[in-house]
Protein backbone atom coordinates (compact mmCIF):
# COMPACT_ATOMS: atom_id res chain seq x y z
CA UNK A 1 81.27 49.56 136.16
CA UNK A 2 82.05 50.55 139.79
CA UNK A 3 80.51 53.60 141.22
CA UNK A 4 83.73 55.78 141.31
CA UNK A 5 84.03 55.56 137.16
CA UNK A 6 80.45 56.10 137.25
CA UNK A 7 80.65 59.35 139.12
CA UNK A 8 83.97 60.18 137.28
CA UNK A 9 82.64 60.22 133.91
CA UNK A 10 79.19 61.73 135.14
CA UNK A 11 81.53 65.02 135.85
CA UNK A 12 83.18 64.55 133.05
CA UNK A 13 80.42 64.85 130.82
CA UNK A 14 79.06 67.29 132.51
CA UNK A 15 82.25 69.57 132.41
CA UNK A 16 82.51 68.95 128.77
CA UNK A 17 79.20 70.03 127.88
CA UNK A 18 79.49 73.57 129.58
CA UNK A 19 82.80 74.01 128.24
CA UNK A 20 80.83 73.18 124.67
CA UNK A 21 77.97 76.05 125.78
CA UNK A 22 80.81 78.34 126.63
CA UNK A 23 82.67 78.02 123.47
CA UNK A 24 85.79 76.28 124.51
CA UNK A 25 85.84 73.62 121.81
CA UNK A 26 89.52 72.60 122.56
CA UNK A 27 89.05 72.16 126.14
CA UNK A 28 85.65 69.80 126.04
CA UNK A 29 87.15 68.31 122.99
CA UNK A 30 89.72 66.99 125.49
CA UNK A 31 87.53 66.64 128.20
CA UNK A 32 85.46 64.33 126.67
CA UNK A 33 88.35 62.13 125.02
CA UNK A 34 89.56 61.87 128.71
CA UNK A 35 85.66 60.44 129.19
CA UNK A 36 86.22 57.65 126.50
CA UNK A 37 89.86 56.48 128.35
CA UNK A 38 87.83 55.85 131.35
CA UNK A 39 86.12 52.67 130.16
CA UNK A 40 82.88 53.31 129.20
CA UNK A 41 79.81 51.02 128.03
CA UNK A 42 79.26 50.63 124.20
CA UNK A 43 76.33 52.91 125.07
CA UNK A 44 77.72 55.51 126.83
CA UNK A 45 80.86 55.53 124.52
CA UNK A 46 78.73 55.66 121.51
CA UNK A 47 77.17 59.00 123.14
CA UNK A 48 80.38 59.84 124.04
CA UNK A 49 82.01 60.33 120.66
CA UNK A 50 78.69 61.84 119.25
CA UNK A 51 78.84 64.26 121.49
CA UNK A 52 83.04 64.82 120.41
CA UNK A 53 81.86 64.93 116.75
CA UNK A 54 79.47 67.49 117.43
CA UNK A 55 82.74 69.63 119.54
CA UNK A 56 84.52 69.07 116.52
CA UNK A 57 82.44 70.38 113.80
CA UNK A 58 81.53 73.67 115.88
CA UNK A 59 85.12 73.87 116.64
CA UNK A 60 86.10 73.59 112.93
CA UNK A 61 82.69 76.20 112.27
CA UNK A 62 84.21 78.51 114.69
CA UNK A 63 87.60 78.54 113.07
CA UNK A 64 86.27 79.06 109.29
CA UNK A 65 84.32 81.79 110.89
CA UNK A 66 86.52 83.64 112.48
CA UNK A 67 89.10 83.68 109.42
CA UNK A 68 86.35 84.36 107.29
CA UNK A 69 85.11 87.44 109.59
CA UNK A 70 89.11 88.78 109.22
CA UNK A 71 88.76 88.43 105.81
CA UNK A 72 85.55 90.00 105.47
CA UNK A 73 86.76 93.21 107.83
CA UNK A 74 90.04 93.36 105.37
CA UNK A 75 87.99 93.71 102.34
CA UNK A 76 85.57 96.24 103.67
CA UNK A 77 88.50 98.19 105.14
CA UNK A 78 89.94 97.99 101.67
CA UNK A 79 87.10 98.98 99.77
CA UNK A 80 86.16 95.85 98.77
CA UNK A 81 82.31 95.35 99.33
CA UNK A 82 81.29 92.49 97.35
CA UNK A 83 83.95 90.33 98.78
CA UNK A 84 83.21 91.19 102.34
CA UNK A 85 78.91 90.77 101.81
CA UNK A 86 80.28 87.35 100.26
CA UNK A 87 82.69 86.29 103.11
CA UNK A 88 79.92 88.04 105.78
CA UNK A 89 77.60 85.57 103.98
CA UNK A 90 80.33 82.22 104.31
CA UNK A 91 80.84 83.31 107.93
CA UNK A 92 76.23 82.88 108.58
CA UNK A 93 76.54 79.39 107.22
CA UNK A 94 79.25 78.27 109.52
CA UNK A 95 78.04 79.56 112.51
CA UNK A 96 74.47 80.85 111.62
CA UNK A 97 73.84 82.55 115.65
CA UNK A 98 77.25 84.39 115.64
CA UNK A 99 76.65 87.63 116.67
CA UNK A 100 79.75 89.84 115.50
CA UNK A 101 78.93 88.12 111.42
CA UNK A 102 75.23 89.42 111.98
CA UNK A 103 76.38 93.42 113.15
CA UNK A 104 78.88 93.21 110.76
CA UNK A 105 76.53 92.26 108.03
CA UNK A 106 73.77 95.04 109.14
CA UNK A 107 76.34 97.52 108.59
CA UNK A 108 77.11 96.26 104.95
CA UNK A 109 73.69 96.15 104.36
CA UNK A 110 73.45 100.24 105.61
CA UNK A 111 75.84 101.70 104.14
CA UNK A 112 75.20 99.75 101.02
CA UNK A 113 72.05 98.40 100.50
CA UNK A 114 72.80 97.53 96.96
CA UNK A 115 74.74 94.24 97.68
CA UNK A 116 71.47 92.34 98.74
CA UNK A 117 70.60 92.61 95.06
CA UNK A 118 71.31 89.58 92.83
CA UNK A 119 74.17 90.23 90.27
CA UNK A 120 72.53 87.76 87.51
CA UNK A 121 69.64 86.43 87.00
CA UNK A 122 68.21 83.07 88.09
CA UNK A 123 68.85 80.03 85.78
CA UNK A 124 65.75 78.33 84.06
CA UNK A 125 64.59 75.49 85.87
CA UNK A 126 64.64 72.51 84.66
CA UNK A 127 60.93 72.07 83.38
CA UNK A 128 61.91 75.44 81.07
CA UNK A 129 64.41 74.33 79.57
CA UNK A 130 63.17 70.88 78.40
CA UNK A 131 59.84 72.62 77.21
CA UNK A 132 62.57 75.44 75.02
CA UNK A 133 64.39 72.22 74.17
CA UNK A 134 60.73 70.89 72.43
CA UNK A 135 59.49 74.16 70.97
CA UNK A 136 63.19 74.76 68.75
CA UNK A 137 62.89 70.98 68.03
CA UNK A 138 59.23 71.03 66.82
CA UNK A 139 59.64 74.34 64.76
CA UNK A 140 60.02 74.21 61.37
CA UNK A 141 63.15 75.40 59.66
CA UNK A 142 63.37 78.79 58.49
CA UNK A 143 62.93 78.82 54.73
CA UNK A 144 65.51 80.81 52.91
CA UNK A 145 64.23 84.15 51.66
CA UNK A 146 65.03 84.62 47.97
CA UNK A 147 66.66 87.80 46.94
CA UNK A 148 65.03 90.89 45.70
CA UNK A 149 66.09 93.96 44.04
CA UNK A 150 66.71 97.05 46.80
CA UNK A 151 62.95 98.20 47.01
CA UNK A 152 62.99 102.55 46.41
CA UNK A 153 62.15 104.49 49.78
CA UNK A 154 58.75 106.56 49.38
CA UNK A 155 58.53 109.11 52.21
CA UNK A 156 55.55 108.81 53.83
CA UNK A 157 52.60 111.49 52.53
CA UNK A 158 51.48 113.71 55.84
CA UNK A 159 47.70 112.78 56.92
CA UNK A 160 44.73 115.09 55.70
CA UNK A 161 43.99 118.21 57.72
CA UNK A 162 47.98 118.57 59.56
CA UNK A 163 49.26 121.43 59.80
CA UNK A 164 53.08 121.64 58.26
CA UNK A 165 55.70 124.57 58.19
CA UNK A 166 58.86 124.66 57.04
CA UNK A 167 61.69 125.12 59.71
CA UNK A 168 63.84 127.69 57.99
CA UNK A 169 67.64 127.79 58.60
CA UNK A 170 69.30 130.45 60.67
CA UNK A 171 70.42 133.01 59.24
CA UNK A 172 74.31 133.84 59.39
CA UNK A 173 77.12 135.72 57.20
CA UNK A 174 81.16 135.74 57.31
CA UNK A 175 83.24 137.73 59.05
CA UNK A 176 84.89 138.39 55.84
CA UNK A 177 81.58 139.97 54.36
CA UNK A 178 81.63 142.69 57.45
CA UNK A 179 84.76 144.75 57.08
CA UNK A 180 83.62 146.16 60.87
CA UNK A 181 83.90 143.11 62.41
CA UNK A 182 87.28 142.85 61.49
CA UNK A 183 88.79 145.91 62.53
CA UNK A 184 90.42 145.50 66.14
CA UNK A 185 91.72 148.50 68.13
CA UNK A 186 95.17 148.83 67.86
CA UNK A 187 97.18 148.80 70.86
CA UNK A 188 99.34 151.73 71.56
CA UNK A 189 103.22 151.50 69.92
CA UNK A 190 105.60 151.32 73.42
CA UNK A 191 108.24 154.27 73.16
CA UNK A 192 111.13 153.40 75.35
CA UNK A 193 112.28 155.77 77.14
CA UNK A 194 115.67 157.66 75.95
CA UNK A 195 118.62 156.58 79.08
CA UNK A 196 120.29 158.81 80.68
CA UNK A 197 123.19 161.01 78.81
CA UNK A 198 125.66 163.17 80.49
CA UNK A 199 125.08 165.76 78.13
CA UNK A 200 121.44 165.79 78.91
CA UNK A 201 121.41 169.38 80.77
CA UNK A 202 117.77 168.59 82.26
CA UNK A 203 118.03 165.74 84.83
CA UNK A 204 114.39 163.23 84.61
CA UNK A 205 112.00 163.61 87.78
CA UNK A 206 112.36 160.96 90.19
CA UNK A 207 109.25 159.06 91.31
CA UNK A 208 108.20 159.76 95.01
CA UNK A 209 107.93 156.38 96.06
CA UNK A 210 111.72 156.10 95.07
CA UNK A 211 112.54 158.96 96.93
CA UNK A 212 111.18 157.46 100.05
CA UNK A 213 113.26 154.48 99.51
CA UNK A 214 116.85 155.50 99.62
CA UNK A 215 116.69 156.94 103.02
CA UNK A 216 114.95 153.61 104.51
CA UNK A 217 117.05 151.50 102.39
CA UNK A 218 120.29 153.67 104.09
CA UNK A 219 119.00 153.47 107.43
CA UNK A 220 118.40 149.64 107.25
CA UNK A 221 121.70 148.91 106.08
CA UNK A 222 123.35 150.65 109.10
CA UNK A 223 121.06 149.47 112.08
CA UNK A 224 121.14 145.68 110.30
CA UNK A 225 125.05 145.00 111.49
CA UNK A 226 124.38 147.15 115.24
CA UNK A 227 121.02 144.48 115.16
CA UNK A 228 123.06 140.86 114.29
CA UNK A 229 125.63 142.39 117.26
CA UNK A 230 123.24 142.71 119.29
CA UNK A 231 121.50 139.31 118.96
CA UNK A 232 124.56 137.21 119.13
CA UNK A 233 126.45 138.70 122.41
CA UNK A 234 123.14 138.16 124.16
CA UNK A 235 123.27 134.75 123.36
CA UNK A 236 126.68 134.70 124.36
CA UNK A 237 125.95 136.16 127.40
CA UNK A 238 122.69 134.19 128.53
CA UNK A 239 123.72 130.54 127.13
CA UNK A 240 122.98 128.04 129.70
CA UNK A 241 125.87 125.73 131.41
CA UNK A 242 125.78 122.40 130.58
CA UNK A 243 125.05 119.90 133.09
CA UNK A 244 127.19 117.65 134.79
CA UNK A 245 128.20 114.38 133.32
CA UNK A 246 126.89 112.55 135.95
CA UNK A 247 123.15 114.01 135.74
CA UNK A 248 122.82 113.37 131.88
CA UNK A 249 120.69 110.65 131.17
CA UNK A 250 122.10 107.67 129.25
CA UNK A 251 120.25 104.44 128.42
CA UNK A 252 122.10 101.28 128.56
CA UNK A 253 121.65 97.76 127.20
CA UNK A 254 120.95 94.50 129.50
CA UNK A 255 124.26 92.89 129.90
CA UNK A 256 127.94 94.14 130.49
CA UNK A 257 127.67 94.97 134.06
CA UNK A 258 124.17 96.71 133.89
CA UNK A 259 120.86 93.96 135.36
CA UNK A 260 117.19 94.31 133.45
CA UNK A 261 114.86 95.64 135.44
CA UNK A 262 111.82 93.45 137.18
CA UNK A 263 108.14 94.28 137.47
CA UNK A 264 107.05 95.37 140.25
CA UNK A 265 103.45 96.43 139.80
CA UNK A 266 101.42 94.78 137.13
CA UNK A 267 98.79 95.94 135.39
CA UNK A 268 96.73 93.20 133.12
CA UNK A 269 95.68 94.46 129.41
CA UNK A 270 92.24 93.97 128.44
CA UNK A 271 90.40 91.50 125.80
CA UNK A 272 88.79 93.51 122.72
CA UNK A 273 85.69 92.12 122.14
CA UNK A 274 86.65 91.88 118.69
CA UNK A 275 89.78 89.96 119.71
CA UNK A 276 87.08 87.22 121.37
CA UNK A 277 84.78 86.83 118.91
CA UNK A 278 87.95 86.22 116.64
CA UNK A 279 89.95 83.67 119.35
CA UNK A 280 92.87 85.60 118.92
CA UNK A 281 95.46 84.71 121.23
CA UNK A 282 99.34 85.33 121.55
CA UNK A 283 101.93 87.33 122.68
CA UNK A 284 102.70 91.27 121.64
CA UNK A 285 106.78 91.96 121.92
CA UNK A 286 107.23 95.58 123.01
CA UNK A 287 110.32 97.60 123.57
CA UNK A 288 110.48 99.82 126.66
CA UNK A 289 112.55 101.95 128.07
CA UNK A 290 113.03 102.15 132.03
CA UNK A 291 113.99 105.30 133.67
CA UNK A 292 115.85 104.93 137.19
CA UNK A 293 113.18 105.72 139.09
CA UNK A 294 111.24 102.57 137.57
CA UNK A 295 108.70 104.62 135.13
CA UNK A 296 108.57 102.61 131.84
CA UNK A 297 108.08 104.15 128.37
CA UNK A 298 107.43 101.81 125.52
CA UNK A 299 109.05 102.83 122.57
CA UNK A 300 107.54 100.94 120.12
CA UNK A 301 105.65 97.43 118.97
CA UNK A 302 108.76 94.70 118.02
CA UNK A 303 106.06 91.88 117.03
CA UNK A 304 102.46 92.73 117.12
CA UNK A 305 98.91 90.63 117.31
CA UNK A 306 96.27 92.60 116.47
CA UNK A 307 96.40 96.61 116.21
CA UNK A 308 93.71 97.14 118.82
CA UNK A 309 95.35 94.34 121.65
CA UNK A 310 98.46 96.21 120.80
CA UNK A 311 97.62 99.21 121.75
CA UNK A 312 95.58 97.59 125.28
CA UNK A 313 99.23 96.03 125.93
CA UNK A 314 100.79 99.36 125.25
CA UNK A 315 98.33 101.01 127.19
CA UNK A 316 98.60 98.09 130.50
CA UNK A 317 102.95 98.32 130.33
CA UNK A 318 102.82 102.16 130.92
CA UNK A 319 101.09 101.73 133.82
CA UNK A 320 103.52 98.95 135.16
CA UNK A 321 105.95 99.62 137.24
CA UNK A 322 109.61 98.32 137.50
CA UNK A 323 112.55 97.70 140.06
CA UNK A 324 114.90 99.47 137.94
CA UNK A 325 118.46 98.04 136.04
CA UNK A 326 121.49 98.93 138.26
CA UNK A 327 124.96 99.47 136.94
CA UNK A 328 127.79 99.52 139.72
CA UNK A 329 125.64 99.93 142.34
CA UNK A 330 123.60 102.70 140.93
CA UNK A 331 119.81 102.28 139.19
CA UNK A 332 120.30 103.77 135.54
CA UNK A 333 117.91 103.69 132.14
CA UNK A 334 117.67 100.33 130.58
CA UNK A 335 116.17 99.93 127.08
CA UNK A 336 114.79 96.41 127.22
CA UNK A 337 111.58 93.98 125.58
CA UNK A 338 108.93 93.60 127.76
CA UNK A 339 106.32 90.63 126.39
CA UNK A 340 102.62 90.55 127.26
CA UNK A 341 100.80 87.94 126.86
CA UNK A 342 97.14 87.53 125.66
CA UNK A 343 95.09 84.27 126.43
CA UNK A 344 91.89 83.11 126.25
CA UNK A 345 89.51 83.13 129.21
């Protein structure tokens, strides 16, 4: 083997293997099947693809522990305890040192200690059951017990010397046998009072409070109509003028005459640390609206990744800044989709 290949696989191991440490199992998974093209020795290549097994499996480790951590943070968000202990548990054997499984698994174990008990208890071993096994084999069988006539029950006689008294029941009589106790007050008979009759000569008393209410009840009904008058030629006469067609603001589509707008400034969203524990990668669709002077406002999320990265994307666009869409000549509001893209470091 010349020295060049020598040197070229020496860095190629070498990249591999730090790419391995830093948990990029696709890229030294590559890396290291670029070693093997290069011609190896038996020797070297049978290190080689050790070394690419052992990528693989943590790769495939990583993987069953990151779905099993999402599945573990949708049953505890759900409720669901038992099943996210469990899945915590699935996500340790995988990858015993990872970090987020552990804190996730502490705070299980805080808020409820009792899932570290054992739901059933443990099976007989092996030695116990073969020595049960014996002991029902070697026993005798159970003669039948012949039948006897129902034996009389014979209350047991109280012991010399205790002291015994006899609990006496309360005593109590009927309501019937206490013609007191039945006699309610009556309540008094309602005597309506007689309406009024024109040839009643002596008019009825009217109650003060009624007095006191015609003469509001009068006065309200004649300031009410001067009141609504009032009211409405004041709006009349204060009413703002509309504005001019040409300041209104109207948004417009991309297309027909009108260009999308182009970033300008660029602001980067950042990684949750969730989001890199979990390897989530991908893009987040949103759809933003840009004013004429270039300020964006998302509007909403059109296809989302996670809920925390989608709000860091949301976040990064409304700091961006655009060359904004022109329509004859002039810069007006576009709506458009603006996509932001998250990738691994």
């Amino acid at each position: 083997m010349s020295f060049a290949i020598e040197s070229r696989l020496r860095d190629l191991l070498t990249t591999a293997d730090r790419q391995l440490e830093s948990k990029s199992y696709d890229a030294a998974i590559d890396t290291y099947r670029t070693a093997l093209s290069c011609g190896p020795t038996d020797e070297q290549r049978a290190d080689i693809e050790a070394r690419l097994e052992a990528a693989s499996q943590a790769r495939d480790a990583a993987r069953g522990t990151a779905t099993l951590l999402r599945d573990a943070r949708s049953h505890q968000s759900g409720g669901r305890f038992r099943e996210a202990f469990l899945a915590v548990s699935g996500a340790l054997r995988c990858e015993p040192g990872n970090l987020a499984a552990l804190g996730l698994l502490a705070d299980l174990l805080q808020a409820h200690p009792e899932l570290a008990m054992p739901e059933t208890p443990a099976p007989p071993s092996s030695g116990e059951l073969v020595n049960t096994i014996t002991e029902q084999t070697a026993a005798p069988a159970a003669q039948p017990v012949p039948a006897q006539a129902p034996a009389t029950v014979k209350r047991p006689s109280p012991p010399p010397g205790a002291a015994f008294r006899t609990i006496e029941p309360p005593a109590f009589h009927l309501l019937e046998d206490d013609p007191n106790a039945l006699e309610r007050p009556r309540p008094k008979e309602y005597i309506p009072e007689p309406p009024l009759s024109i040839l009643d000569p002596v008019p009825r008393q009217e109650a003060p409070q009624r007095a006191l209410l015609r003469p509001l009840l009068f006065v309200l009904l004649i300031a009410l109509p001067i009141l609504v008058m009032t009211v409405r030629n004041s709006r009349v006469t204060h009413r703002p003028s509309p504005l001019p067609v040409d300041q209104q603001e109207r948004s417009y589509e991309v297309g027909d005459g009108v260009s999308a707008p182009i970033v300008v400034t660029r602001v980067e969203p950042q990684y949750t640390q969730e989001a890199l524990d979990a390897r989530i990668e991908g893009a987040v669709q949103l759809y933003v609206r840009v004013a004429a002077d270039g300020a964006p406002q998302v509007l909403g999320v059109l296809h989302g990744l996670d809920p925390k990265l989608d709000r860091n994307a949301t976040e990064a666009v409304g700091q961006w800044r655009f060359q904004p869409g022109m329509k004859d000549g002039v810069p007006v509001t576009v709506l458009t989709k603006v996509e932001v893209t998250f990738r691994l470091p």
